[in-house]
C-alpha atoms as a PDB file:
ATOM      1  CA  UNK A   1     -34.596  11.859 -32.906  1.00  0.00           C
ATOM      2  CA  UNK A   2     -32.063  13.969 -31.632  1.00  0.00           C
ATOM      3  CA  UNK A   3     -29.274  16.526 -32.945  1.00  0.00           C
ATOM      4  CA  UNK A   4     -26.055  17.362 -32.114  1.00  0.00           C
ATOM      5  CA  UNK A   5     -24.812  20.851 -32.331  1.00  0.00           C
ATOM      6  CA  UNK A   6     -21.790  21.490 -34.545  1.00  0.00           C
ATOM      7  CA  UNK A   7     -18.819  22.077 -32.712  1.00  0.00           C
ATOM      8  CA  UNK A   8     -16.643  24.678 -33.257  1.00  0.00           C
ATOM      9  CA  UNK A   9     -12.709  24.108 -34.353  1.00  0.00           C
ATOM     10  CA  UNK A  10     -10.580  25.126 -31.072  1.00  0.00           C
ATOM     11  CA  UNK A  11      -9.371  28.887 -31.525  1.00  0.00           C
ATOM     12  CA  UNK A  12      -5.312  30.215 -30.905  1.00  0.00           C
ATOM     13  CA  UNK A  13      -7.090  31.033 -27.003  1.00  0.00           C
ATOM     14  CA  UNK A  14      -7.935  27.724 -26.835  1.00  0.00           C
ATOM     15  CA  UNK A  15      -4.667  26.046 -27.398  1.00  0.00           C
ATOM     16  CA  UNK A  16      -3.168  28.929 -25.038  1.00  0.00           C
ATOM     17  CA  UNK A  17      -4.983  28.235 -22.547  1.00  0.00           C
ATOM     18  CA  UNK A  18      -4.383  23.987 -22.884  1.00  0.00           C
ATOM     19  CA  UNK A  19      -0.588  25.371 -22.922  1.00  0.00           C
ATOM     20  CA  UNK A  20      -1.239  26.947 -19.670  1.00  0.00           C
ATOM     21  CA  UNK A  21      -2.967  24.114 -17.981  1.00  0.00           C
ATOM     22  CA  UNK A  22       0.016  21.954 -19.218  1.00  0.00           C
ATOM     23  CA  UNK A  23       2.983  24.167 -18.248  1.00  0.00           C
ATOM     24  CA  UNK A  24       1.202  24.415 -14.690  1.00  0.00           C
ATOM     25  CA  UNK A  25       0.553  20.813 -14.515  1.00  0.00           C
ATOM     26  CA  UNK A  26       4.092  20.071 -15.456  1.00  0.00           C
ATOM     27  CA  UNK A  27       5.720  23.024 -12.844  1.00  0.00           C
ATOM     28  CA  UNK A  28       3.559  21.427  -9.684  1.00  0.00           C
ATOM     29  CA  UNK A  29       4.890  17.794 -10.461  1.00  0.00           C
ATOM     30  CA  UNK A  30       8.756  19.260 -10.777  1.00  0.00           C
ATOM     31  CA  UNK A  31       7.633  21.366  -7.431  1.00  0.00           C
ATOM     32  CA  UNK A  32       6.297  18.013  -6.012  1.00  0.00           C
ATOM     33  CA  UNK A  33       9.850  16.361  -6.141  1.00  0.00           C
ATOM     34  CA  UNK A  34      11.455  19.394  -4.754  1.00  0.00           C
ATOM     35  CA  UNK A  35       9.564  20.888  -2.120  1.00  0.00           C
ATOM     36  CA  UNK A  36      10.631  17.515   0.367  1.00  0.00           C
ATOM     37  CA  UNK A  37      14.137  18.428  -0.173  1.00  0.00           C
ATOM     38  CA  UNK A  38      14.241  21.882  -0.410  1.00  0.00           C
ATOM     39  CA  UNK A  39      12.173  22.211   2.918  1.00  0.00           C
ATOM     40  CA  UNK A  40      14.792  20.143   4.365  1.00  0.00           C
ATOM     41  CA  UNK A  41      17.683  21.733   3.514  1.00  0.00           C
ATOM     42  CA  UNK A  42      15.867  24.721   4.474  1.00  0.00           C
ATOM     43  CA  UNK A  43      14.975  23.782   8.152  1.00  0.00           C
ATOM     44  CA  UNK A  44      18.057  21.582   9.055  1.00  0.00           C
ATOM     45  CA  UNK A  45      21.141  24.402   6.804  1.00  0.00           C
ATOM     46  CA  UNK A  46      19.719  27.704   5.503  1.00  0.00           C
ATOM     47  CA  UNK A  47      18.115  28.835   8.664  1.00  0.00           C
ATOM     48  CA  UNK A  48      20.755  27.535  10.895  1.00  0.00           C
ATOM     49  CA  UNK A  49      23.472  29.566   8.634  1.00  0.00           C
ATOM     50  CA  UNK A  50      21.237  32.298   8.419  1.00  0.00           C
ATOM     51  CA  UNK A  51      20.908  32.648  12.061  1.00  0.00           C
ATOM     52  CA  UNK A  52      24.846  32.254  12.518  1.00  0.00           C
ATOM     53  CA  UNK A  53      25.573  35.254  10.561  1.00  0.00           C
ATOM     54  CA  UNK A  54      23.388  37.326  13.034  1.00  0.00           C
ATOM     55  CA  UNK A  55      24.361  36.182  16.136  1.00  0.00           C
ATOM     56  CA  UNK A  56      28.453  36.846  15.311  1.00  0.00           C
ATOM     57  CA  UNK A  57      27.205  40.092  15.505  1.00  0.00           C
ATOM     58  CA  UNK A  58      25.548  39.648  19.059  1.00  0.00           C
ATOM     59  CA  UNK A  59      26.140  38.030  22.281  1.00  0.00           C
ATOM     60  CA  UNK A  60      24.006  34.984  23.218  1.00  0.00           C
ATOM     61  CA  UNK A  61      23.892  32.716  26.070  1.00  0.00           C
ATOM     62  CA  UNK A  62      20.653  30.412  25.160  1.00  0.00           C
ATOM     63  CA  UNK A  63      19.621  31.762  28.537  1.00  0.00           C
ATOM     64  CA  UNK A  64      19.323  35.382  28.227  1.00  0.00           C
ATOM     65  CA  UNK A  65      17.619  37.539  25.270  1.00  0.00           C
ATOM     66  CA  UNK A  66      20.404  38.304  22.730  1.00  0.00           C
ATOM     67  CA  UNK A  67      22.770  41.461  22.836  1.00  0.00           C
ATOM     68  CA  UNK A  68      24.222  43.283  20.124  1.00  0.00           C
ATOM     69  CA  UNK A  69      27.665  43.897  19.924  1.00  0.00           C
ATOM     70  CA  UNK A  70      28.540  44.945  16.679  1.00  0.00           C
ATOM     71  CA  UNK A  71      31.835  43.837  15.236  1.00  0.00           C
ATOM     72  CA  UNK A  72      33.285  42.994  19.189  1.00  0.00           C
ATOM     73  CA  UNK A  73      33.338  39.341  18.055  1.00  0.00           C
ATOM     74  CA  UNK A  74      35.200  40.109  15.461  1.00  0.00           C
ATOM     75  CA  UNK A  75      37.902  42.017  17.651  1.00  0.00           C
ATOM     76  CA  UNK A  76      37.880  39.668  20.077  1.00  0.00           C
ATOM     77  CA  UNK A  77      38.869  36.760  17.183  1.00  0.00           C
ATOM     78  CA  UNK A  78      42.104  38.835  15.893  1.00  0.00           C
ATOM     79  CA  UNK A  79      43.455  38.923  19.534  1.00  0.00           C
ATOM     80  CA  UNK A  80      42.432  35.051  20.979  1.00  0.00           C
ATOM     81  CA  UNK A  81      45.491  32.911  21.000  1.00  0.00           C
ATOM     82  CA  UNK A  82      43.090  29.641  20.110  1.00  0.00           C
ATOM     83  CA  UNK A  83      41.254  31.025  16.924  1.00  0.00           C
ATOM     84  CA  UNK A  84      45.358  31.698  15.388  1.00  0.00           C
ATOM     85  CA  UNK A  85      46.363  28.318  16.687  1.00  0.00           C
ATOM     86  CA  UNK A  86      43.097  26.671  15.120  1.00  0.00           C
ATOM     87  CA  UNK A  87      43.276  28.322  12.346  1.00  0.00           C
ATOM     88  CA  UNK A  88      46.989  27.563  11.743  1.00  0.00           C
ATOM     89  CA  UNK A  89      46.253  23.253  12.388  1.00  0.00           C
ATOM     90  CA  UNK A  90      43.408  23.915  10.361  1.00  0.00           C
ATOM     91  CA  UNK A  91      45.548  25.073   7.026  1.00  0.00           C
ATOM     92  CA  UNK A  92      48.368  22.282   8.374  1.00  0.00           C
ATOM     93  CA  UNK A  93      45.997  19.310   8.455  1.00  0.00           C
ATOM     94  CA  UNK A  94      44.108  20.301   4.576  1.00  0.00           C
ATOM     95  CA  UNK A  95      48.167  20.753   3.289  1.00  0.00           C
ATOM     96  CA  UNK A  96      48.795  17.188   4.978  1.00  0.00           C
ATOM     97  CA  UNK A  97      45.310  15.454   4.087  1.00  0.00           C
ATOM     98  CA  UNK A  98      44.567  16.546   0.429  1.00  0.00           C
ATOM     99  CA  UNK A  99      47.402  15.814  -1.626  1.00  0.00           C
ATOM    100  CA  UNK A 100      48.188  12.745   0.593  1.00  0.00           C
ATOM    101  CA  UNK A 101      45.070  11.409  -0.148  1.00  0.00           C
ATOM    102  CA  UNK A 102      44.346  12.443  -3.815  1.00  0.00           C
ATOM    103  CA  UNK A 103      47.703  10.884  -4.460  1.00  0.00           C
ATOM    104  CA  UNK A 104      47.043   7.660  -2.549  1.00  0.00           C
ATOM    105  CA  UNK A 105      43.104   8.061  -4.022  1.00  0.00           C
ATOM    106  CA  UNK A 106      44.722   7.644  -8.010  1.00  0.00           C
ATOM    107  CA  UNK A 107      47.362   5.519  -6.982  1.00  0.00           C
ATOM    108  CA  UNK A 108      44.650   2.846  -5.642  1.00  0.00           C
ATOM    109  CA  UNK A 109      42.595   3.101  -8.986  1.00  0.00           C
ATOM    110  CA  UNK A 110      45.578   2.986 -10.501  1.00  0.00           C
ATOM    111  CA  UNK A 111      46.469  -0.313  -9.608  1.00  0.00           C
ATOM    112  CA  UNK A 112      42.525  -1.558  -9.122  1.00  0.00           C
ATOM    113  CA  UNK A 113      41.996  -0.875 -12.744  1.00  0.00           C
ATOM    114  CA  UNK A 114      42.617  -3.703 -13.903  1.00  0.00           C
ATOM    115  CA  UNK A 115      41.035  -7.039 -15.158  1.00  0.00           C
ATOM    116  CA  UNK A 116      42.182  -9.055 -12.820  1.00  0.00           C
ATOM    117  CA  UNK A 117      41.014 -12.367 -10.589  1.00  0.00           C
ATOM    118  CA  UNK A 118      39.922 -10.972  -7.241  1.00  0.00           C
ATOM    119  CA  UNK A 119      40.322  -7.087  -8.110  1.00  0.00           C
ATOM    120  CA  UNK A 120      36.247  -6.923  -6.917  1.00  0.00           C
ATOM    121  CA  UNK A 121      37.620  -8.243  -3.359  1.00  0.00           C
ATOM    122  CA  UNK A 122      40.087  -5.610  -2.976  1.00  0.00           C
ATOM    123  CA  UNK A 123      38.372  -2.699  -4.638  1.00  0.00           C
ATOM    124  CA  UNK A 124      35.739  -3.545  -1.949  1.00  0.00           C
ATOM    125  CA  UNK A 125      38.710  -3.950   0.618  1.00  0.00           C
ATOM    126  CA  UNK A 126      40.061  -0.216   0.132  1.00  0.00           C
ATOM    127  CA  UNK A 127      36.120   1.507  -0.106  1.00  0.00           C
ATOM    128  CA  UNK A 128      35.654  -0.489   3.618  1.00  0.00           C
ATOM    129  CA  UNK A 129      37.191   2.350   5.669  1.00  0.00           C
ATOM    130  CA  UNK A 130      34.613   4.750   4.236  1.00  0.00           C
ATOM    131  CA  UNK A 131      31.706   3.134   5.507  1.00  0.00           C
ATOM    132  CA  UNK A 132      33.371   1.760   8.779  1.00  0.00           C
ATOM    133  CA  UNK A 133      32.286   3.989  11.766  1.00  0.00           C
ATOM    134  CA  UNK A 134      34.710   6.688  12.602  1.00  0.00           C
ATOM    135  CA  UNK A 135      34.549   5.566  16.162  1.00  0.00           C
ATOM    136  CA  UNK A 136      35.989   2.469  15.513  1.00  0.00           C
ATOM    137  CA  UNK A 137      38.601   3.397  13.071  1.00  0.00           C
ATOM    138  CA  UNK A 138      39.804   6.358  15.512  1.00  0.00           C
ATOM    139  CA  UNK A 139      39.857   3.862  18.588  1.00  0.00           C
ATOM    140  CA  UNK A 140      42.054   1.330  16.127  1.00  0.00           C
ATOM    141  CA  UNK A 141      44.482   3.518  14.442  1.00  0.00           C
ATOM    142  CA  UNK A 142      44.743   4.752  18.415  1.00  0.00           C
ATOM    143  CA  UNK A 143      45.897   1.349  19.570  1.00  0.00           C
ATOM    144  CA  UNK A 144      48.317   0.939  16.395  1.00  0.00           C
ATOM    145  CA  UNK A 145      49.541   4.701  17.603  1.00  0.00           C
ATOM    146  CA  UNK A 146      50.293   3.261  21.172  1.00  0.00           C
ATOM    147  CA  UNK A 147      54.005   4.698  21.329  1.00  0.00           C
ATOM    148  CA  UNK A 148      54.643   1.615  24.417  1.00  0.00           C
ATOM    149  CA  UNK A 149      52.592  -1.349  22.576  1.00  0.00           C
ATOM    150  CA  UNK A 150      51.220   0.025  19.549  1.00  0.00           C
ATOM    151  CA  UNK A 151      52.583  -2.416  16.114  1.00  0.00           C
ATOM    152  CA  UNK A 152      53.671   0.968  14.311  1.00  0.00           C
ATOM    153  CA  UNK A 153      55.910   1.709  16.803  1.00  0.00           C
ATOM    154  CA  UNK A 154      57.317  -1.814  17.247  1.00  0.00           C
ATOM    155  CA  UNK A 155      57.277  -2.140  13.414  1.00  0.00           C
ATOM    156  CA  UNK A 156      60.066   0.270  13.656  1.00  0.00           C
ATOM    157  CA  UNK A 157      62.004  -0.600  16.186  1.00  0.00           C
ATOM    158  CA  UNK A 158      62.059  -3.956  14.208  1.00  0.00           C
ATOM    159  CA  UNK A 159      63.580  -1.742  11.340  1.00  0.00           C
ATOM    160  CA  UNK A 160      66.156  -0.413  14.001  1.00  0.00           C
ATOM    161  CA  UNK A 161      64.509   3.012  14.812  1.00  0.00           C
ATOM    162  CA  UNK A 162      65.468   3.506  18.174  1.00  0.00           C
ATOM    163  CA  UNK A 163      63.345   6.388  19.337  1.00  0.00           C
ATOM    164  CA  UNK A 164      59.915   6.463  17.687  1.00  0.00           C
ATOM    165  CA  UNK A 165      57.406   9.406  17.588  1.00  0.00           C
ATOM    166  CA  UNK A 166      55.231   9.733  20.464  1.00  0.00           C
ATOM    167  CA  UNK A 167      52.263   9.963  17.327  1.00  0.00           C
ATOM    168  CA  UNK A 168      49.364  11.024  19.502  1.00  0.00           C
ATOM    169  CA  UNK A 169      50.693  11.535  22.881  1.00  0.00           C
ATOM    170  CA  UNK A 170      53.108  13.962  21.440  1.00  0.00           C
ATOM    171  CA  UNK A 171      52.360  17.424  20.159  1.00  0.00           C
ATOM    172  CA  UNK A 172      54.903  17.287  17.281  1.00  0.00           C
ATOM    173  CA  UNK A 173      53.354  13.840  15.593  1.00  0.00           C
ATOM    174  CA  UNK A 174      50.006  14.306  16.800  1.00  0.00           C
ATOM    175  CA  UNK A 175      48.511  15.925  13.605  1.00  0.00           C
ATOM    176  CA  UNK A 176      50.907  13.394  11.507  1.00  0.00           C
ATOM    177  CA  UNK A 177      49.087  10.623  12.702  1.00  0.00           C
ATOM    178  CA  UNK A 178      45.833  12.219  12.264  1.00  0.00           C
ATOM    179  CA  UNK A 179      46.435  12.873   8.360  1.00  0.00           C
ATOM    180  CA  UNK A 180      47.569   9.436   8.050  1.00  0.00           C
ATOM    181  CA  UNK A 181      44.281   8.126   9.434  1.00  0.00           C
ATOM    182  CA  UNK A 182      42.182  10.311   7.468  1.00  0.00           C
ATOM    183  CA  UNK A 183      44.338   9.718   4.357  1.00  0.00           C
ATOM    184  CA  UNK A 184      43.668   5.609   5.183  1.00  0.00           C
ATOM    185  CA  UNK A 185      39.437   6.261   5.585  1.00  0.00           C
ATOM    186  CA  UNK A 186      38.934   8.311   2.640  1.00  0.00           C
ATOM    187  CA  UNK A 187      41.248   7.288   0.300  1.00  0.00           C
ATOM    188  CA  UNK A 188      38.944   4.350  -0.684  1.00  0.00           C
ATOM    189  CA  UNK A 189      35.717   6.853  -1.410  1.00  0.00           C
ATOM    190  CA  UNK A 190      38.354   8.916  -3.792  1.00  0.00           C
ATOM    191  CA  UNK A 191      39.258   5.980  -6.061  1.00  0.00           C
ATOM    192  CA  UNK A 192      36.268   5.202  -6.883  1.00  0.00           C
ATOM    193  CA  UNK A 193      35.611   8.330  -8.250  1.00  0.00           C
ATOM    194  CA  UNK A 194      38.826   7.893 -10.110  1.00  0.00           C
ATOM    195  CA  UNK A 195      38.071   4.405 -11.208  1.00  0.00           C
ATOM    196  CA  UNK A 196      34.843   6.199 -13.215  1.00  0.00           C
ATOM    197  CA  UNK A 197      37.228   8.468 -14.607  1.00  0.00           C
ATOM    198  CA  UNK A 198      39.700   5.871 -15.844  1.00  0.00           C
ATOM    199  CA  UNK A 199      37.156   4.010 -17.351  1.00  0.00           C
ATOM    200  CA  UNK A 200      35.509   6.711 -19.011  1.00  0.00           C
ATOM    201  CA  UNK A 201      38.772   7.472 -20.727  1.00  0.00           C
ATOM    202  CA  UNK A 202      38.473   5.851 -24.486  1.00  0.00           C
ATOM    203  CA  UNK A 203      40.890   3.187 -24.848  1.00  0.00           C
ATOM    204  CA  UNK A 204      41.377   4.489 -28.620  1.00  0.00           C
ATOM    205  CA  UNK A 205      43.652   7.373 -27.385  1.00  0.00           C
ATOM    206  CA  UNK A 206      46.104   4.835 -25.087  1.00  0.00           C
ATOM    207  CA  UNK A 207      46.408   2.782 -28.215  1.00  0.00           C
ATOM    208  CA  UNK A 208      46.857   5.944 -30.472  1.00  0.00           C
ATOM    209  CA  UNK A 209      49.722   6.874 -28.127  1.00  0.00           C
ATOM    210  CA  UNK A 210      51.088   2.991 -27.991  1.00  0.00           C
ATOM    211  CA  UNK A 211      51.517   3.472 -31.774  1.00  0.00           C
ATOM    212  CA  UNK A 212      53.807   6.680 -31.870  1.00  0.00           C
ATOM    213  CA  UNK A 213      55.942   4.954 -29.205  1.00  0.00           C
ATOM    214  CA  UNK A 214      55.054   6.615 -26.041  1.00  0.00           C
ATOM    215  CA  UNK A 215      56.137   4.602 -22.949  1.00  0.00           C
ATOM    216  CA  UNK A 216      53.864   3.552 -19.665  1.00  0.00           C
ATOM    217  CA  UNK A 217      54.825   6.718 -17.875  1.00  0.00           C
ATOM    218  CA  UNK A 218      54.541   9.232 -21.412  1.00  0.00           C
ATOM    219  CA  UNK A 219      51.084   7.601 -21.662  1.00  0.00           C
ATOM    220  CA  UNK A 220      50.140   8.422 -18.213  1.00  0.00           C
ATOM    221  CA  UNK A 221      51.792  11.864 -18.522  1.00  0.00           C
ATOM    222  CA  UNK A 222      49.870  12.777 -21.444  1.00  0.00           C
ATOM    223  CA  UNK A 223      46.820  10.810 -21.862  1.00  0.00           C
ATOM    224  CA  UNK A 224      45.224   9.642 -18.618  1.00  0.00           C
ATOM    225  CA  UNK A 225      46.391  12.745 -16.372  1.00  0.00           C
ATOM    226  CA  UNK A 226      44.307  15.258 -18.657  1.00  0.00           C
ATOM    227  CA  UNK A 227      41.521  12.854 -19.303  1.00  0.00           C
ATOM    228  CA  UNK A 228      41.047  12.996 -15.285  1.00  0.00           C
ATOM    229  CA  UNK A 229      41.187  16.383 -15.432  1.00  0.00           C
ATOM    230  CA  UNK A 230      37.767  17.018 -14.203  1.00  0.00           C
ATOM    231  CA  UNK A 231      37.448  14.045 -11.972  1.00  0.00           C
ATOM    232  CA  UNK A 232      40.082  15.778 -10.138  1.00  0.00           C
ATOM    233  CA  UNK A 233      38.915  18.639 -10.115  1.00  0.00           C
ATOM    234  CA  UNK A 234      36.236  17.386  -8.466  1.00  0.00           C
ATOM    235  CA  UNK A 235      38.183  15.537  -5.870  1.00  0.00           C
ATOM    236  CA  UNK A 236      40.166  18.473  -5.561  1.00  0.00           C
ATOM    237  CA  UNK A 237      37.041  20.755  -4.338  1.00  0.00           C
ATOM    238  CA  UNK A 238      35.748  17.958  -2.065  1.00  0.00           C
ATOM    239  CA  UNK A 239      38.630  16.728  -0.582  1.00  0.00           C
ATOM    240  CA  UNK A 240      39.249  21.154   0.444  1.00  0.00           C
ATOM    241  CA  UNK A 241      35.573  21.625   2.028  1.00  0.00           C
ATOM    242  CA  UNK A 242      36.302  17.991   3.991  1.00  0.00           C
ATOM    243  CA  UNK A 243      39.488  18.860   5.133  1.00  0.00           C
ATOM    244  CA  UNK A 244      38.387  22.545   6.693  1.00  0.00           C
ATOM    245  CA  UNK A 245      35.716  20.621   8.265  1.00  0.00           C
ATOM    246  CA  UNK A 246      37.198  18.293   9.709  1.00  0.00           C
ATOM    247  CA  UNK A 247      36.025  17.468  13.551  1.00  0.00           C
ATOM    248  CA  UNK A 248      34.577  14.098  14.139  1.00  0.00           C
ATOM    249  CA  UNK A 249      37.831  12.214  13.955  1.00  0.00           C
ATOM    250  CA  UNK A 250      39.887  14.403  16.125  1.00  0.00           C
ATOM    251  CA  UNK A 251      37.081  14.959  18.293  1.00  0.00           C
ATOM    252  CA  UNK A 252      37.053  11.365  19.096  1.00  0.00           C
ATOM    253  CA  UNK A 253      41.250  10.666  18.442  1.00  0.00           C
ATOM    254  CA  UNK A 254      43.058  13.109  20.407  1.00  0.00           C
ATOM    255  CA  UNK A 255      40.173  15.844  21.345  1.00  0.00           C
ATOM    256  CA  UNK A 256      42.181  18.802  20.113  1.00  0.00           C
ATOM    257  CA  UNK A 257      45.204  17.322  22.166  1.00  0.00           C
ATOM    258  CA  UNK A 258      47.868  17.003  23.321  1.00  0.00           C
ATOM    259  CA  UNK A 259      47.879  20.496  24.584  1.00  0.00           C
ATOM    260  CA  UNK A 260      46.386  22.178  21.620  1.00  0.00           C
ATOM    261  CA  UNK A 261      48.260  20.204  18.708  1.00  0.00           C
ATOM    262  CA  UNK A 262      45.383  19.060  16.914  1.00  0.00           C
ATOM    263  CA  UNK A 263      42.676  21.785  17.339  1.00  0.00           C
ATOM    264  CA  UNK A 264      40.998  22.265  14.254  1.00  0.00           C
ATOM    265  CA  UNK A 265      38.984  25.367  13.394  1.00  0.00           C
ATOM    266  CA  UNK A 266      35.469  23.430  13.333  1.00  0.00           C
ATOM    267  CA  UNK A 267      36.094  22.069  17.132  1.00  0.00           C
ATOM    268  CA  UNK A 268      36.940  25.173  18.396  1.00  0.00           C
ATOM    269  CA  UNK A 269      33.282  26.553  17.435  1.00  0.00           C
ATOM    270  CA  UNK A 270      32.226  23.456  19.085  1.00  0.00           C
ATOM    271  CA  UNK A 271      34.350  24.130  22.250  1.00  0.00           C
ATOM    272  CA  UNK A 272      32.978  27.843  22.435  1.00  0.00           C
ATOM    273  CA  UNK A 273      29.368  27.324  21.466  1.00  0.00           C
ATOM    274  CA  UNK A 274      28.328  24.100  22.896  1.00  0.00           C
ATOM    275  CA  UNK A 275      30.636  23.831  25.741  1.00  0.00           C
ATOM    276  CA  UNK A 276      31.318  27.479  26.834  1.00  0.00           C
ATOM    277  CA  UNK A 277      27.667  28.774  25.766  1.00  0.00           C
ATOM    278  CA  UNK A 278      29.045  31.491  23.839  1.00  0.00           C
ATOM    279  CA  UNK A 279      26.777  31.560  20.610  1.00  0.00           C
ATOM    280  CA  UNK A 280      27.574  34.841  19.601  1.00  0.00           C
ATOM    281  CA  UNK A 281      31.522  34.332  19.504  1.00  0.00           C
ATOM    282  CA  UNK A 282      31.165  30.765  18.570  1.00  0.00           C
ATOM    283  CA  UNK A 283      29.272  32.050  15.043  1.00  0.00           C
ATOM    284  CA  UNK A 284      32.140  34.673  14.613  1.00  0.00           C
ATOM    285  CA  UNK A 285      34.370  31.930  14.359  1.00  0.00           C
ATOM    286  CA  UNK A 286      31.956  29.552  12.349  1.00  0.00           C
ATOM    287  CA  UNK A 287      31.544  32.740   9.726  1.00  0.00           C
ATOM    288  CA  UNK A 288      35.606  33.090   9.504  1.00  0.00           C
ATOM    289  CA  UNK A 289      35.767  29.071   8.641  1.00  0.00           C
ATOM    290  CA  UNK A 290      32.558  29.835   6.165  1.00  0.00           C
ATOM    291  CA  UNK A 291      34.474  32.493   4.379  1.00  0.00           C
ATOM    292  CA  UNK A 292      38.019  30.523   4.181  1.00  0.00           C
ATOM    293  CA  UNK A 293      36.290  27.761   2.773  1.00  0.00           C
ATOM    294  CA  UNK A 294      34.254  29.769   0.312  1.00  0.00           C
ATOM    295  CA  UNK A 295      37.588  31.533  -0.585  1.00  0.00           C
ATOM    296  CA  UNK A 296      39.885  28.678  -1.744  1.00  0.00           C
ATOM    297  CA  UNK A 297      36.836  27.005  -3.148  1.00  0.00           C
ATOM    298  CA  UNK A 298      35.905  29.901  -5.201  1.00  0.00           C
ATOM    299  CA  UNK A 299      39.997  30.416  -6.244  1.00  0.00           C
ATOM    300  CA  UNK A 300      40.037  26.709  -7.279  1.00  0.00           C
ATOM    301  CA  UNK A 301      37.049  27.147  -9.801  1.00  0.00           C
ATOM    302  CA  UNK A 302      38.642  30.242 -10.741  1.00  0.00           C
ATOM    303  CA  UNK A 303      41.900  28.550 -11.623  1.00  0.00           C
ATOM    304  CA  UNK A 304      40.286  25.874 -13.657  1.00  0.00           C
ATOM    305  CA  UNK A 305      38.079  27.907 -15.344  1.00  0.00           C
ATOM    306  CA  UNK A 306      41.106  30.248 -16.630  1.00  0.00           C
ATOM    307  CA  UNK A 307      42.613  26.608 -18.062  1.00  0.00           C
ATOM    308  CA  UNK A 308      39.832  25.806 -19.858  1.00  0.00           C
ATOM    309  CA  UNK A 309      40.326  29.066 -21.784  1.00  0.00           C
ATOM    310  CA  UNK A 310      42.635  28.792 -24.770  1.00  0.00           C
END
């Protein structure tokens, strides 16, 4: 016959240390989702930025050990004709491309929000551009540009417009036509984010509205433009870091050109670094489009932060 010895009742250590063992359990399984990610964005951003911000301050050929230079990078950028004229097409295509497309963006929803035969067709219709390669929209909208054969052009000479823009061959409608092509690709991405927010909006404050008499354009005024407040707001921050970064399309539309009409901030570090081999001035510049980004991004957050507060 055997006995069992009594056990004792578990102590406050006991159920500290099963806390422990719990908490730890629990912080390697959150660690386990992150770590992937993290290390990621840690090989492929942080050390690339990281490394940026020191070599503005040297000079670097990938060939030859880096030299410091101090702040010459920096002097160099206030006097270089291209940085000013980047930096000006830069702030002209983001005043062209965000408002354009925000507008077109809620316009689309606008009209897509609706229960209506066939609306699933052409919601999927405008979100197409989005996930069309960039290649083959630039090399489209470039035929429909064609000032001799393109249809744009003979659209308006149909209309009577006897001398039509040059679009990209010409260094006055160059950017225009660049806008108009972004504004067309990304407009589709935008209203769906609005179509979220229109839905989301309860349909209890439309009818409230209906009921003291507002009109169509008082309830839009009033009740779906400050319900969307923070999907624009959102819009409104991504549509800014997208348009400072812009490169691929104009890279492969009109390659900064004609003349320098279209060169954007983002290919001119491309230009410099890649091109020229000039690391260390190319990261000077890619710091100065860092810290105008960060700038109006951070001023927008400020602004609706200081709306929020009564």
């Amino acid at each position: 016959m055997t006995t069992t010895a009594p056990t004792s009742p578990p102590t406050a250590a006991d159920h500290a240390a099963r806390r422990r063992r719990r908490n730890r359990r629990a912080a390697l399984v959150g660690w386990s989702f992150i770590l992937p990610n993290f290390l990621g964005f840690a090989l492929v951003t942080l050390v690339p930025v990281l490394a940026a911000a020191v070599l503005a301050f040297a000079e670097w050929d990938s060939y030859n050990p880096p030299r410091w230079v101090g702040l010459d990078n920096f002097t160099r950028m206030l006097a270089d004709q291209n940085v000013r004229v980047a930096l000006t097409n830069t702030l002209y295509y983001a005043a062209g491309h965000i408002p354009l497309t925000l507008v077109a963006a809620l316009g689309l929803a606008l009209v897509l929000n609706r229960r209506t035969r066939g609306v699933g067709f052409f919601r999927t219709a405008a979100f197409f551009p989005y996930v069309t390669s960039l290649v083959a929209v630039a090399v489209v909208w470039n035929a429909l540009f064609d000032p001799n054969s393109g249809p744009v052009n003979q659209f308006l000479g149909a209309l009577g417009v006897t001398d039509p823009p040059g679009w990209t061959t010409s260094t006055t409608w160059s950017m225009p036509a660049v806008i108009l092509t972004s504004v067309w690709r990304d407009m589709g991405y935008y209203m769906v984010l609005y179509l979220a927010g229109l839905q989301a909006i309860p349909a209890e404050y439309h009818e409230a509205a209906r009921v003291d008499g507002a009109n169509r354009w008082q309830r839009f005024l009033h009740v779906t433009l400050p319900c969307l407040r923070p999907t624009t707001f959102f819009v409104l921050v991504m549509l800014t870091i997208q348009s400072f970064k812009v490169l691929d399309l104009i890279v492969v539309m009109t390659d900064g050109g004609p003349g320098r009409s279209t060169l954007v901030l983002a290919q001119l570090v491309y230009r410099v670094g890649i091109r020229e081999g000039e690391f260390g001035y190319s990261s000077a510049i890619s710091l100065l489009l860092f810290a105008l980004v960060l700038v109006v991004t951070a001023a927008q957050f400020r602004l609706n932060q200081r709306r929020h507060i009564p």
